[in-house]
Structures are given as C-alpha cells and as structure tokens.
Protein backbone atom coordinates (compact mmCIF):
# COMPACT_ATOMS: atom_id res chain seq x y z
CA UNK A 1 9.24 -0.54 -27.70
CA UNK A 2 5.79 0.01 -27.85
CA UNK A 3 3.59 -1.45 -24.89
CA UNK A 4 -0.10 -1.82 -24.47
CA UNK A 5 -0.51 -2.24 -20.21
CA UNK A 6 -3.64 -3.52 -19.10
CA UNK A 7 -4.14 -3.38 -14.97
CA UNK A 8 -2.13 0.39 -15.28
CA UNK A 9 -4.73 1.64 -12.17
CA UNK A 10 -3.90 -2.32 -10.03
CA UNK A 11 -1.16 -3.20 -7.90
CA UNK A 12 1.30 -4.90 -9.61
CA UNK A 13 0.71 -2.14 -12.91
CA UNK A 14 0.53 0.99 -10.85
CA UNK A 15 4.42 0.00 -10.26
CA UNK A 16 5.04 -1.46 -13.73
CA UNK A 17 4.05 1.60 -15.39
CA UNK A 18 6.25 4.28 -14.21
CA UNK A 19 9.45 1.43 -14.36
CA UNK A 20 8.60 0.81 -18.46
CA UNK A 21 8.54 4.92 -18.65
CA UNK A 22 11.79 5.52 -17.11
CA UNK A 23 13.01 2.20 -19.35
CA UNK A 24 12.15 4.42 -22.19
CA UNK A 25 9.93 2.53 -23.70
CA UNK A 26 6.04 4.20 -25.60
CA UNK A 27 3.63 3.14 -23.15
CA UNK A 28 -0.01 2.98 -24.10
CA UNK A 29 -2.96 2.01 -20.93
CA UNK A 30 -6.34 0.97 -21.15
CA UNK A 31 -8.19 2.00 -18.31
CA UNK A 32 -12.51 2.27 -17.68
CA UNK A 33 -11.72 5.47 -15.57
CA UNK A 34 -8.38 7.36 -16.59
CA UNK A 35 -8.97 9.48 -13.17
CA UNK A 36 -7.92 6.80 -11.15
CA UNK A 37 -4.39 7.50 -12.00
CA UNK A 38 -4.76 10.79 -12.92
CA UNK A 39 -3.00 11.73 -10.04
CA UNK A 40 -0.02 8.98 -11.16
CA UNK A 41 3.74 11.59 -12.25
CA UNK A 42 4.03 8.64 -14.90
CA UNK A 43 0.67 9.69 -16.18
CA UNK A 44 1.89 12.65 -17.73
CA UNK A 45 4.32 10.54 -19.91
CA UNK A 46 1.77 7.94 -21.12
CA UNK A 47 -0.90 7.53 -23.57
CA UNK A 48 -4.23 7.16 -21.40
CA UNK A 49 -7.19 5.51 -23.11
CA UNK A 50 -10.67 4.99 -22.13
CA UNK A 51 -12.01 1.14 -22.82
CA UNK A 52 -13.05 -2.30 -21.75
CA UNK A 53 -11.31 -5.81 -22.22
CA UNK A 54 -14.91 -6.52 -23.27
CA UNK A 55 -14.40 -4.63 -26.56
CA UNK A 56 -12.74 -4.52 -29.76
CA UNK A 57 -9.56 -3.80 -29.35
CA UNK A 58 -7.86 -4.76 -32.24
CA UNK A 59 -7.47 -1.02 -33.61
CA UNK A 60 -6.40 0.21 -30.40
CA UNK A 61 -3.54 -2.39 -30.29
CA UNK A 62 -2.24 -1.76 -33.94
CA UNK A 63 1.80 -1.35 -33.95
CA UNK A 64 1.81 -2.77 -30.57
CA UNK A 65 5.21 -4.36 -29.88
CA UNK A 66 4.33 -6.38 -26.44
CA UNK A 67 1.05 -6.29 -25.07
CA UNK A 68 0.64 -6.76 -20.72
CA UNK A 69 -2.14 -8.57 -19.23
CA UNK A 70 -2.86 -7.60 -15.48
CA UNK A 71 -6.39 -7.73 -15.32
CA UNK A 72 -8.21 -9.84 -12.18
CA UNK A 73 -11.80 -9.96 -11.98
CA UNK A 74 -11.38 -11.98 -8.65
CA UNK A 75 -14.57 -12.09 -6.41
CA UNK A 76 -16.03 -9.18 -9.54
CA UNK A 77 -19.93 -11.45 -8.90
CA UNK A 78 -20.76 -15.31 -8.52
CA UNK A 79 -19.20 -16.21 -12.13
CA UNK A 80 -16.06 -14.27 -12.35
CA UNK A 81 -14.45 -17.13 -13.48
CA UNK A 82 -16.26 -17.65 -16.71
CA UNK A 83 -16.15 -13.43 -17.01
CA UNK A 84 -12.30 -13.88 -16.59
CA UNK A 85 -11.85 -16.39 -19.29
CA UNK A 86 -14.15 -13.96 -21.86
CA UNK A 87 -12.04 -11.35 -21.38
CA UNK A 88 -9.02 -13.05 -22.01
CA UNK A 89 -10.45 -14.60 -25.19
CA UNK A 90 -11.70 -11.45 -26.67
CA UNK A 91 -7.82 -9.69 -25.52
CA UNK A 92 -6.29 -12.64 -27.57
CA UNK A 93 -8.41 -12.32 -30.56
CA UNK A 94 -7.88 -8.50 -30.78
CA UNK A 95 -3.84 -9.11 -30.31
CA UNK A 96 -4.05 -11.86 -33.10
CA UNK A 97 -6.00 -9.54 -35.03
CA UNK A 98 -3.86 -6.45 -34.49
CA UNK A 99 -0.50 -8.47 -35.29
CA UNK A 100 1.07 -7.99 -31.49
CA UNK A 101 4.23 -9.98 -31.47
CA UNK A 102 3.69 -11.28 -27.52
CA UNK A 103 1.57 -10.96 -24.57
CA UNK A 104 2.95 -10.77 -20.84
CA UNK A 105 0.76 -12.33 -18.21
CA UNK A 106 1.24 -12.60 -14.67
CA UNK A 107 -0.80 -15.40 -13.26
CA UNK A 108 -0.37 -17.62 -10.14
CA UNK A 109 1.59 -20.76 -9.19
CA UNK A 110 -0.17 -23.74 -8.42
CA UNK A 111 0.40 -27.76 -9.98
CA UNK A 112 -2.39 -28.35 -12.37
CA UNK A 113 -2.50 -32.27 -11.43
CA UNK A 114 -3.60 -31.60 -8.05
CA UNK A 115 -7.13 -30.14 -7.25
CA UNK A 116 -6.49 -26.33 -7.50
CA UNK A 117 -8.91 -23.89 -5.70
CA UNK A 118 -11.13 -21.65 -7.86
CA UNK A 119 -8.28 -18.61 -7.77
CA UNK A 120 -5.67 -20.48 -9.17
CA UNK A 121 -7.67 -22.65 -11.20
CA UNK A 122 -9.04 -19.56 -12.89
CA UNK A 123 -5.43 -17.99 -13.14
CA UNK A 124 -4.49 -21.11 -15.17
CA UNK A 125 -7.11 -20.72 -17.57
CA UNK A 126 -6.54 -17.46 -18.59
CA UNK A 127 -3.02 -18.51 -19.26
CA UNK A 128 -4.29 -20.96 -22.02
CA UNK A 129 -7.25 -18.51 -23.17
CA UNK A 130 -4.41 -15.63 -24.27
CA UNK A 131 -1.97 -18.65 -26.18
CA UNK A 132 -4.97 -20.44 -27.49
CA UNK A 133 -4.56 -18.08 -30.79
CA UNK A 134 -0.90 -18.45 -31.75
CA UNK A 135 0.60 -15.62 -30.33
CA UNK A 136 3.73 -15.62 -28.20
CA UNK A 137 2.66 -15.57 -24.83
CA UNK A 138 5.02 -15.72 -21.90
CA UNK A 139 3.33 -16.61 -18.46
CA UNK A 140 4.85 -16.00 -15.58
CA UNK A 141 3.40 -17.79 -11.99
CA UNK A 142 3.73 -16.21 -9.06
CA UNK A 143 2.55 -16.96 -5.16
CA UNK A 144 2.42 -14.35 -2.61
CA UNK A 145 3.24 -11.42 -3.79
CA UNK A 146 5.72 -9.17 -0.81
CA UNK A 147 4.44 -5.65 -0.76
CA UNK A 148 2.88 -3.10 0.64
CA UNK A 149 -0.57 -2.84 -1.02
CA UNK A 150 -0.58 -6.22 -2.24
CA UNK A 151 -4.11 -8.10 -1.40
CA UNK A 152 -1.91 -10.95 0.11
CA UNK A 153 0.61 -9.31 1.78
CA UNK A 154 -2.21 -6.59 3.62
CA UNK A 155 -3.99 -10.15 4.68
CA UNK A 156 -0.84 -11.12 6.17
CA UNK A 157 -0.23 -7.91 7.65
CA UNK A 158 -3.36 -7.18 9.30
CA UNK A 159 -3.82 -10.91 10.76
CA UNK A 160 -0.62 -10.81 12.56
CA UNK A 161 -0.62 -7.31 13.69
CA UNK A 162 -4.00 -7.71 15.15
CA UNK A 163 -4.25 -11.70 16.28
CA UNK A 164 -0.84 -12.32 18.75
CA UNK A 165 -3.15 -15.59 19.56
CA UNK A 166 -4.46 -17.15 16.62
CA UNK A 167 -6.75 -20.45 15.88
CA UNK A 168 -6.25 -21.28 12.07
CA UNK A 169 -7.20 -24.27 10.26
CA UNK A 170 -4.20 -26.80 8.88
CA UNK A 171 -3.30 -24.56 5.83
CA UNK A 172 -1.44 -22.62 8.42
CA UNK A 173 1.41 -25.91 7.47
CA UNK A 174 1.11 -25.03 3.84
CA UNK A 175 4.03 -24.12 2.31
CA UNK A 176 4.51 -21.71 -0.47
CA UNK A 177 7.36 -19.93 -2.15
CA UNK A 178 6.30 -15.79 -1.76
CA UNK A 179 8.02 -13.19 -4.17
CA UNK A 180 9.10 -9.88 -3.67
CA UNK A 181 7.28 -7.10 -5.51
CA UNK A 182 10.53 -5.56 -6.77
CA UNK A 183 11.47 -9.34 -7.97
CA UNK A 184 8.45 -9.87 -10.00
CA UNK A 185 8.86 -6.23 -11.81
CA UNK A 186 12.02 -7.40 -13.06
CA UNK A 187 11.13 -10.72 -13.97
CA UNK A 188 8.39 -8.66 -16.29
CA UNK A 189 10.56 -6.17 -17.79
CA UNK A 190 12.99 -8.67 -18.55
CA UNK A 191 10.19 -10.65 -20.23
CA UNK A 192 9.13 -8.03 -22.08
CA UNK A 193 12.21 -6.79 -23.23
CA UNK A 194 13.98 -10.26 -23.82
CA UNK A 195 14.50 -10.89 -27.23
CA UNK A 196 13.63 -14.20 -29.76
CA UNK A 197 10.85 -16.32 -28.94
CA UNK A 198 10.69 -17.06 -24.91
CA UNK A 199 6.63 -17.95 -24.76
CA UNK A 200 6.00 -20.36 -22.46
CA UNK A 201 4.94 -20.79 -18.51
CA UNK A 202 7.94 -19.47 -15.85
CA UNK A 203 7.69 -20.29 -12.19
CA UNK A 204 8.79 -17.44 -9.99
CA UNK A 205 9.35 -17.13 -6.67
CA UNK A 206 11.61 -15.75 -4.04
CA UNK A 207 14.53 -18.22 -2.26
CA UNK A 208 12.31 -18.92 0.35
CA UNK A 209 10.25 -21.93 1.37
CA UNK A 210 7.54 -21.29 4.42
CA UNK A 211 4.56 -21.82 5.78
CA UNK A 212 2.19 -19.54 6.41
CA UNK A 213 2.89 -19.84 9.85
CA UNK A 214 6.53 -19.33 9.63
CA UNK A 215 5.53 -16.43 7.17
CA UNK A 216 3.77 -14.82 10.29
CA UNK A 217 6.48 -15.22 12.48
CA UNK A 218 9.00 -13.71 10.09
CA UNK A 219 6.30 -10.44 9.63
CA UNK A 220 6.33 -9.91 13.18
CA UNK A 221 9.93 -10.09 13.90
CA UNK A 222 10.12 -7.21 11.15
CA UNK A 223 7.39 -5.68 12.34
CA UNK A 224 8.60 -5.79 16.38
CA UNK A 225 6.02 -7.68 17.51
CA UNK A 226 5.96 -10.29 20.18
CA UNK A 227 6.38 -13.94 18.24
CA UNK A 228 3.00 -15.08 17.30
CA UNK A 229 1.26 -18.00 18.77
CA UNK A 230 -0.85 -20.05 16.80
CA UNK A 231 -3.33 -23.13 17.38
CA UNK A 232 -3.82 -25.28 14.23
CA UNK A 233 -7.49 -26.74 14.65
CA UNK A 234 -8.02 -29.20 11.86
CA UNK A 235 -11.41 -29.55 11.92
CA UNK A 236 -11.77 -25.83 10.63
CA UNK A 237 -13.15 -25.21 7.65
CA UNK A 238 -11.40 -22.94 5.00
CA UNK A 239 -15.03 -21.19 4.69
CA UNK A 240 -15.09 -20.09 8.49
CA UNK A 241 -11.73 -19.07 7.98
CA UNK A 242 -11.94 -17.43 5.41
CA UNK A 243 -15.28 -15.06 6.59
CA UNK A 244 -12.59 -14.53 10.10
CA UNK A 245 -10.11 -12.84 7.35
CA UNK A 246 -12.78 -10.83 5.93
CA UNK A 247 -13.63 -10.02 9.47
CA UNK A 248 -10.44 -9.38 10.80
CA UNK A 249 -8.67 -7.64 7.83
CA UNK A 250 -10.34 -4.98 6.15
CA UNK A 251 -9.85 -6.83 2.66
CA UNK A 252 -13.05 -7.21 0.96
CA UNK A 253 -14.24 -10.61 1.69
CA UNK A 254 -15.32 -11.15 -1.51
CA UNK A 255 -11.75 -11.17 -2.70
CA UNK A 256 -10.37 -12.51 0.50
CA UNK A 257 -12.42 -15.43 0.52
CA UNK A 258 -11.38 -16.87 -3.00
CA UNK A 259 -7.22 -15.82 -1.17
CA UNK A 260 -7.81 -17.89 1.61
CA UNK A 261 -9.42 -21.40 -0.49
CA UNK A 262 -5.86 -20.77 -2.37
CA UNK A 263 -4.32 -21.60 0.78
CA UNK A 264 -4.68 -24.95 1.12
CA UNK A 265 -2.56 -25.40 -2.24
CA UNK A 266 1.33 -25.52 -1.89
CA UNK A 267 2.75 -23.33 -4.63
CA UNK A 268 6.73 -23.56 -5.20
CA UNK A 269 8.63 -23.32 -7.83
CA UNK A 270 8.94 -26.51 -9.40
CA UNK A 271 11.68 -26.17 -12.24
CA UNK A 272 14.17 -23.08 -13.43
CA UNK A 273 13.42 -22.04 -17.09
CA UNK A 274 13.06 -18.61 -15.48
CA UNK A 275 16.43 -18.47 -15.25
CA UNK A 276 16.22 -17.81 -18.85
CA UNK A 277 14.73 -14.80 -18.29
CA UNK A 278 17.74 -13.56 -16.64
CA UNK A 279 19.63 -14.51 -13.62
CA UNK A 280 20.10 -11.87 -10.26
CA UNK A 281 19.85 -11.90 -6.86
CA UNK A 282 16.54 -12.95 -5.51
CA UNK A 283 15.29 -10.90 -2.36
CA UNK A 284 15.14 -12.47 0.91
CA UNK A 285 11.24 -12.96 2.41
CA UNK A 286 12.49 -10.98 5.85
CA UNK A 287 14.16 -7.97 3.35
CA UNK A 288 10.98 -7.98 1.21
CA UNK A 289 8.84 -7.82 4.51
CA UNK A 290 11.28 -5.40 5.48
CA UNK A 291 10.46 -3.01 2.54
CA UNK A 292 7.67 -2.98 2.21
CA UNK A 293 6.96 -1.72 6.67
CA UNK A 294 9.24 0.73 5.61
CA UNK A 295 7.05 2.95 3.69
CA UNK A 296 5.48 3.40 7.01
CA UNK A 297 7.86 3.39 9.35
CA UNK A 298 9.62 5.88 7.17
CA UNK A 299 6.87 7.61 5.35
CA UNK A 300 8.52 6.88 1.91
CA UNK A 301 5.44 6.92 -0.32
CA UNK A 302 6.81 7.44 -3.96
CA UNK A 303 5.44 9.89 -6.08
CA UNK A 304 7.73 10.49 -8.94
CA UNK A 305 8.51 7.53 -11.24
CA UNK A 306 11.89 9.29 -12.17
CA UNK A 307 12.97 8.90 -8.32
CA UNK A 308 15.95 6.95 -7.65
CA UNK A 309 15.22 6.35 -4.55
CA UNK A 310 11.99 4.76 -5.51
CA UNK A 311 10.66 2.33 -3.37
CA UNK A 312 8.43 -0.32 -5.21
CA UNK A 313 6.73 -1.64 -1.61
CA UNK A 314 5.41 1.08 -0.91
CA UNK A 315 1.71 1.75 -0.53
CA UNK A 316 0.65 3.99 -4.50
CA UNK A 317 -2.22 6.42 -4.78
CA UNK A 318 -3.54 3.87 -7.31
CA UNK A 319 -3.48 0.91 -4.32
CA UNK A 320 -6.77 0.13 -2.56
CA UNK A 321 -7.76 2.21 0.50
CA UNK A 322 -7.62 -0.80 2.87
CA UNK A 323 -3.88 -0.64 1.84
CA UNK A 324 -0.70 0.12 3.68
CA UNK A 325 -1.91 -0.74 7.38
CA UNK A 326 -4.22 0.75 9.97
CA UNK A 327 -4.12 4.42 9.99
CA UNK A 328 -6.50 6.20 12.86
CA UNK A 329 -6.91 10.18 12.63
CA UNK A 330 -8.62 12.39 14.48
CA UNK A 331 -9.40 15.21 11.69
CA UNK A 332 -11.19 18.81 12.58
CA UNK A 333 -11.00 21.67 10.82
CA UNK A 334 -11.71 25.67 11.85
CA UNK A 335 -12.62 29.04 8.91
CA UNK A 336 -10.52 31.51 10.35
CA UNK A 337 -11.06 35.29 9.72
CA UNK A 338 -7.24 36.25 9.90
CA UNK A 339 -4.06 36.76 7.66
CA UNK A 340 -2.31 33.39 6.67
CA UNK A 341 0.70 35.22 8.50
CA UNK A 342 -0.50 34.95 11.69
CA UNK A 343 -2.48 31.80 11.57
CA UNK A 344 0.66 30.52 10.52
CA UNK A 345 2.67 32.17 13.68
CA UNK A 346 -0.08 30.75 15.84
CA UNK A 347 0.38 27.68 14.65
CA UNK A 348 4.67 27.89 14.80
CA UNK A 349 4.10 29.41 18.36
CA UNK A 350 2.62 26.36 19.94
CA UNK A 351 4.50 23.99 22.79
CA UNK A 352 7.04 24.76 25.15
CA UNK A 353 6.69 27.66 27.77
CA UNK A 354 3.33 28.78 25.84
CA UNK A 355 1.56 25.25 25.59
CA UNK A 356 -1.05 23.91 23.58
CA UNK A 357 -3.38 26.16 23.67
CA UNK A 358 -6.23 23.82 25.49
CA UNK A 359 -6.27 21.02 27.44
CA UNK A 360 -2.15 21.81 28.91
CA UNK A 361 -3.11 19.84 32.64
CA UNK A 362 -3.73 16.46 30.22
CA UNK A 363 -0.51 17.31 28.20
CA UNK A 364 1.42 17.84 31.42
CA UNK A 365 0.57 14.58 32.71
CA UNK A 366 1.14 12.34 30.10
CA UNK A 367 4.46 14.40 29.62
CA UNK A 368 4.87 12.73 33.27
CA UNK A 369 3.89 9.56 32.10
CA UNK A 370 6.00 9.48 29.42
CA UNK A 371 9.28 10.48 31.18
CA UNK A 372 8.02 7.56 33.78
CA UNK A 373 8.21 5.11 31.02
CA UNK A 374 11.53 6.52 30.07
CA UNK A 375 10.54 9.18 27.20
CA UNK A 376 11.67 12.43 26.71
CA UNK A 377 8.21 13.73 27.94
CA UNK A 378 7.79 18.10 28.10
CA UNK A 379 11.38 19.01 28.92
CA UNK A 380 12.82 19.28 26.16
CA UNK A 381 11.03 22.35 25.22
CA UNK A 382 11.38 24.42 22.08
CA UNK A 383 14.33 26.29 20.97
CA UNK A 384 12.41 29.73 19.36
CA UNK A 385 9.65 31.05 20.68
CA UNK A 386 7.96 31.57 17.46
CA UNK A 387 9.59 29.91 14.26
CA UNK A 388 10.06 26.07 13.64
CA UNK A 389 12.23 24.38 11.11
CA UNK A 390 12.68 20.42 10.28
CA UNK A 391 14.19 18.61 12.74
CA UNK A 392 13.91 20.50 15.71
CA UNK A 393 12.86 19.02 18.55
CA UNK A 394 9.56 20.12 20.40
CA UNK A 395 8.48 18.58 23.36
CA UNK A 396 8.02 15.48 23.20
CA UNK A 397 7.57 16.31 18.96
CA UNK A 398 9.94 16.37 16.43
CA UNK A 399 9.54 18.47 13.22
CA UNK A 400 9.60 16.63 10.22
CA UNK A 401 7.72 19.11 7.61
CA UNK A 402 7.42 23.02 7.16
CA UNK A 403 6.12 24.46 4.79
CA UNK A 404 5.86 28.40 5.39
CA UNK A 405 2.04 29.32 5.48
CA UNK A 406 0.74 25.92 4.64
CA UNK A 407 1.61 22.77 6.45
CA UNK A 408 3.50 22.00 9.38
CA UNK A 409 3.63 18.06 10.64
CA UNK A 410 5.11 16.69 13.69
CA UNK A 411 6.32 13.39 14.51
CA UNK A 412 5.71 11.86 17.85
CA UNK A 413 9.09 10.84 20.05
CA UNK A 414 7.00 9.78 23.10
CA UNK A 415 6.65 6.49 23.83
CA UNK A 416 3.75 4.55 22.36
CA UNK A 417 3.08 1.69 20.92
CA UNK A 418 2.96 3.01 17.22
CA UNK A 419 4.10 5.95 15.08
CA UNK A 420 1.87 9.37 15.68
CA UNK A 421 1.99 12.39 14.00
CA UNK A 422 0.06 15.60 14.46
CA UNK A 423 -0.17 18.04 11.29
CA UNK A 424 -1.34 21.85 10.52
CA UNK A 425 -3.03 22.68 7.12
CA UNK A 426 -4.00 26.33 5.90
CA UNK A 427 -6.31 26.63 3.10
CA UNK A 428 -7.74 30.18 1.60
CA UNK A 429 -11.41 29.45 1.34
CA UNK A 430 -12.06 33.09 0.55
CA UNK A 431 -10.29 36.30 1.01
CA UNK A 432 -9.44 37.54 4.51
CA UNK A 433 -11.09 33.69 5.45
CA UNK A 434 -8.55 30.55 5.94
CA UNK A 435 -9.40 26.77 6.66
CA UNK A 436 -7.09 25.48 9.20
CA UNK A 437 -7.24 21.24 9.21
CA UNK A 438 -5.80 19.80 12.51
CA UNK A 439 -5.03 16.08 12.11
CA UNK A 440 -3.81 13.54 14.47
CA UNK A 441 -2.59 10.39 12.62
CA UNK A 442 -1.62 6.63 14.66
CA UNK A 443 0.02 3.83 12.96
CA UNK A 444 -0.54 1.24 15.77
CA UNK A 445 1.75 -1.48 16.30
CA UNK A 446 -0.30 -4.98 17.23
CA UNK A 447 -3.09 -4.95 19.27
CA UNK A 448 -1.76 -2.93 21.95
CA UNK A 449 -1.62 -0.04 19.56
CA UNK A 450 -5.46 -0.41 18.92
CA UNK A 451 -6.20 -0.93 22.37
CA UNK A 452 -4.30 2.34 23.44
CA UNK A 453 -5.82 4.51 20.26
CA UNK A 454 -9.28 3.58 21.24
CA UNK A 455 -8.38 4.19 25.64
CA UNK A 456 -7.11 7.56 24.66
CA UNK A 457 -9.71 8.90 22.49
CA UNK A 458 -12.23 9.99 25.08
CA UNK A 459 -9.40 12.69 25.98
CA UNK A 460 -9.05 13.62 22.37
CA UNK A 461 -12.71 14.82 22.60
CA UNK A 462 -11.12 17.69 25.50
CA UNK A 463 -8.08 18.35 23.95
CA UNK A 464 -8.09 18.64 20.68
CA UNK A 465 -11.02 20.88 19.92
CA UNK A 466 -9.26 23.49 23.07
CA UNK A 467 -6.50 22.74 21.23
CA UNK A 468 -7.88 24.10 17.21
CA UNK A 469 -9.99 26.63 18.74
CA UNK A 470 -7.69 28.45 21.12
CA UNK A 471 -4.98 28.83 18.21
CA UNK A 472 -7.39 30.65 15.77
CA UNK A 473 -8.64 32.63 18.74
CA UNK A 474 -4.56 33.64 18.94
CA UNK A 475 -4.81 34.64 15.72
CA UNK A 476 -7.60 36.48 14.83
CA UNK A 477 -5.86 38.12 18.04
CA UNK A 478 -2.88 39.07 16.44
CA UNK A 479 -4.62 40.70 13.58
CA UNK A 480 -6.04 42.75 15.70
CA UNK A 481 -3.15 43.41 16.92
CA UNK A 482 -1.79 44.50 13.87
CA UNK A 483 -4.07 46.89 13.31
C-alpha cells in the first residue's frame, strides 16, 4: 500500500515507521525538518518530504492509499487547541481533495458526557475535524501509553524513581486502562491494513484496570524499588500538582501540565468493536513496564528496523532527550600526539596489577568497600596484561564492547545502587594527533542512586582527570619508545 505518515520524527511514528517498511508497504513522511530522523535505518527506505500540516497538501497526498495522523501540538502556545483543530481541518480537506481512501488517527480515551480536561477534549475534536469531510476515518483511543520514551510513561517513571514518599492529590484513585506500545502498533497496522470499510471510533487498551497509584506500585516492583508510599491530600489542586511534575520530572511542563489535568478523568475501555480490528493477546501492564526498563537495564536501543529482535519500548534517536531515564556522565576528553596503536594499548593496559593510572589509593578503597558490602571489589584482576576482549572480567569491570582502536566500554559489577559504565573513545583529529573521550555513565536506581552520584562526585574531580591524563602520558611514552 501506499502510506502518507504524519508524526514520522514523534513517539508513537518513530516506531510505526520502520514496522510499515518491513510490512512492505511505500511509505511517504511529512516532516518540517527531515534531519531529525536522518539518522533513522528506516530512513533510507522511505520517501522524506519537507512540509507543514498548515499547507496544501492535496498534491503531495495524490495516490495515497491510507493516510496516518500523529500530529500533537499539545502545550505548542496558549491556543493549541484551536491550532490543533486547523490543522486537522486543512489535513482533511487535502485528503478529500487528493481522493485518500482512509485516515488513521490515534487520539485519546476519555467519555465525552463527562467534563473532559483540555487534552482529551482537544483529542476528541480532532477526531471529528478529520471525518467531518466524508472520508473513512478510523479513530483509535488510547490512555497511557507503556513505553520507554512515551511523555506518560517518562512522568511515571521519573515520579516514582525519584519520590519513595509522595503527597498527590485524589487523582492518584483514578483509574485508567494503560496500553502497551507494542499493542497500539498493532492495533494501527491492523487498521491500516484491514480491508472494507472499518471507520469509526475503537477503544484500546491493555487488560488492565489501575490507578495511578497501583500503576506506581507495579513500576517499582519492576523497577526494584522499595513499594512506594503515597499520601492522597484532597484539597490539592491539579495545578500545584501539576507544576510538582514539571518540577520533579524533566518533562516540559508545558506538556506535562495539560498530562496531569487529564488525570482526573477515568479512561477505560468502554465497549469491544476493536475486536474487529483483530483479536491477540493483549500485554500485561507489569510485562509492558517490564519492556520498556529493559532497554536500560540491557542497553537494547534498536537501530535497525529490519531487526528481529527489535524492541518497540525502547528509548529511539527520534524520542525526546528527557527520554529513557536519568543518565549522569562525567565526560572529558584529551588531543593526544601518539599512534592510535598505542593509545589504544594504553587504554587495553589499564586495571589489575598496573592500576588506573591516577587516583589507585581511592580505587583501592572502594575496592574494600565493595568486597565489605559483598562485591567482587579489585581481586578479580585481569587475565592479559595488555589485550581485552568482551566479557572478560576486570576488576570489579566487566567488558561489554571492543572495538580495536576505537571504543572500549565497561560495565560496572560493583555494587551500587544503579547501572555504571565507563567507556574509551579514539578520534583522529589530525594526523599523528588523536582525541581520546573518557566517559563515566550512571543509571541510578531511586533516590538513593541520585544521592550516591552526587556524594561521589567530589572524588571524580581527583580521579578521573589522573585517570585521562596519566594514560596519554603512557602513550605518547610508548611512541617514544618505539622509536
């Protein structure tokens, strides 16, 4: 078929885009800035095209099978909601013009008889804006949306992870139906590929009913946290709570607070017509939460659409850069005047018997503390002096990258309350000169993870700079050496 994707560059299309390719399907996408996925494998296999839903689009669209509308101008300036319903207009005229048999819209859940907040209400008007012209439209409604990268589920994520004690107003009680990323991409594909006429609204939504609340507990429980305790203060506005979010979570309050006003709507799934588009199993909230912590846990970030292996909850280059949990790095960088050969043998030469180059009384301790705690601390050692491949183990390190010349990245088996990694990069800069990156990377878990990040980093300040500089002084040493 040929497909016209709007929202290509957006969560839920960054994923859709690469599935429709692989489907075999002609996929056309309209982007403002083609460089945001420029970077995107699927790219490659698309037709990119540079334009507004504010324009004409009716020659762009001509021989357009199915056209997808992803596009949210949520928390966009102070009347996004009449900007939302413009666009939509002017997308529906151009389809009606262009002869498209159906448009594909993925809006949000919510029961129009009850006073919907300005998200939903807005979501719901698009809807009608896109079938107000005759063409087939088939809306599907969604809640919370499971995945990593998704503005709802990074809410969710950074509230718990950072808040074990939380004061919330009552829409902590709400309960809503959430949806697994890899759920709603098939109910799309199906909807695009189903045949006759299906237009009409669908309610999706995964087989769970929860609060909030109980939506907390279940992310910590995947997550390893302690169960979270929460105080429900009724008197608290959805306003306060909503500038906490955008203080807490590094979501942009402007789209957080319009998130947060949804709250105090329950949306579940109130009748099955989207069984018709096609029956399977639906994916448990714990399994979807489950997923989507591990792309992190086991650094699976996709980056070939023709993967099988593909995980669809994990965080895309596409996603926004608040997305896919707290990452704190410690990045320097050195010009070394030496041959990539022994800037790389430096770099394979460090730990065990030979150290770390600076700072080895601070490694030697908390290699104490660690084995106090019950860690494998220093003694483990290295097994070569000089060469490191993946999976080795390396003091208290494991090897999990090498790449001869270029990168080298180790993954922390001390104790801690997170994931760590510390990587090697060598760039040519000019001949004869080479920019070695050192960067240490912490996924912390809860608070305790921040807490320990920040109550370490004064030492950073001593050890990692010893650390850079004493391995290019090793190998500008070796070069002479060589010579």
């Amino acid at each position: 078929m040929k497909i016209f994707l709007t929202g290509s560059s957006g969560y839920v299309g960054g994923r859709l885009a690469p599935l429709l390719i692989k489907r075999g399907h002609q996929l056309t996408c309209l982007l403002r800035t083609p460089a945001k996925v420029a970077s995107s494998e699927w790219a490659k296999e698309a037709q990119i095209i540079r334009g507004g839903l504010d324009q004409d689009l009716t020659a762009k669209l001509q021989g357009i099978d199915v056209a997808i509308y992803l596009v949210h101008s949520i928390g966009s300036g102070d009347d996004w909601e009449n900007h939302e319903r413009e666009l939509a207009r002017n997308f529906a005229r151009s389809c009606k013009l262009a002869g498209v048999q159906r448009i594909v819209y993925l809006g949000g859940l919510g029961d129009d008889s009850t006073k919907l907040s300005k998200h939903l209400r807005s979501r719901h008007e698009v809807g009608r804006e896109l079938a107000a012209l005759g063409t087939e439209v088939v809306e599907l409604r969604a809640a919370v949306i499971i995945g990593s990268g998704s503005a709802s589920f990074e809410m969710l994520r950074y509230l718990t992870e950072v808040l074990p004690i939380m004061v919330t107003p009552k829409w902590v009680k709400t309960i809503c139906q959430p949806i697994s990323i890899r759920d709603v991409l098939t109910y799309l594909t199906n909807a695009i590929e189903a045949s006759g006429n299906i237009g009409g609204i669908y309610e999706i939504g995964g087989p769970d009913q929860v609060t909030y609340e109980e939506m907390m507990n279940i992310y910590a429980s995947e997550a390893g946290l302690i169960r979270r305790r929460i105080v429900t203060l009724p008197l608290l506005s959805l306003g306060l709570s909503s500038l906490w979010v955008g203080f807490v979570t590094p979501v942009p309050s402007s789209i957080a607070k319009p998130l947060v006003e949804s709250l105090a709507n329950q949306v579940l799934v109130n009748e099955t017509s989207a069984n018709k588009l096609g029956e399977f199993p639906k994916t448990p909230l714990s399994l979807a939460i489950r997923r989507a912590l591990g792309a992190e846990v086991r650094s699976e970030i996709p980056t070939r659409f023709d993967d099988a292996d593909l995980d669809f909850s994990a965080t895309l280059p596409t996603d926004p850069p608040w997305s896919g949990g707290t990452e704190l790095s410690d990045i320097r960088s050195v010009l070394v005047s030496a041959s990539r050969e022994n800037i790389w043998r430096s770099i394979t030469s460090i730990g065990g018997e030979k150290g770390w180059y600076g700072g080895d009384f601070l490694w030697e301790v908390r290699g104490i503390l660690d084995q106090v705690v019950g860690g494998p601390g220093l003694r483990r050692g290295r097994r070569n002096p000089e060469t490191l491949s993946v999976g080795e183990p390396l003091d208290f390190w494991r090897v999990s990258e090498v790449r001869n010349g270029e990168r080298l990245v180790l993954n922390a088996e001390m104790r801690l309350p997170g994931k760590a990694t510390l990587e090697w990069e060598i760039a040519e800069e000019s001949r004869g000169h080479y920019r070695v990156t050192q960067t240490a990377r912490f996924r912390p878990k809860g608070l305790l993870g921040r807490l320990y990040w920040y109550s370490v980093a004064p030492f950073h300040t001593f050890v990692f700079p010893g650390m850079l500089d004493g391995l290019a002084n090793e190998a500008m040493d070796r070069d002479i050496n060589t010579f």
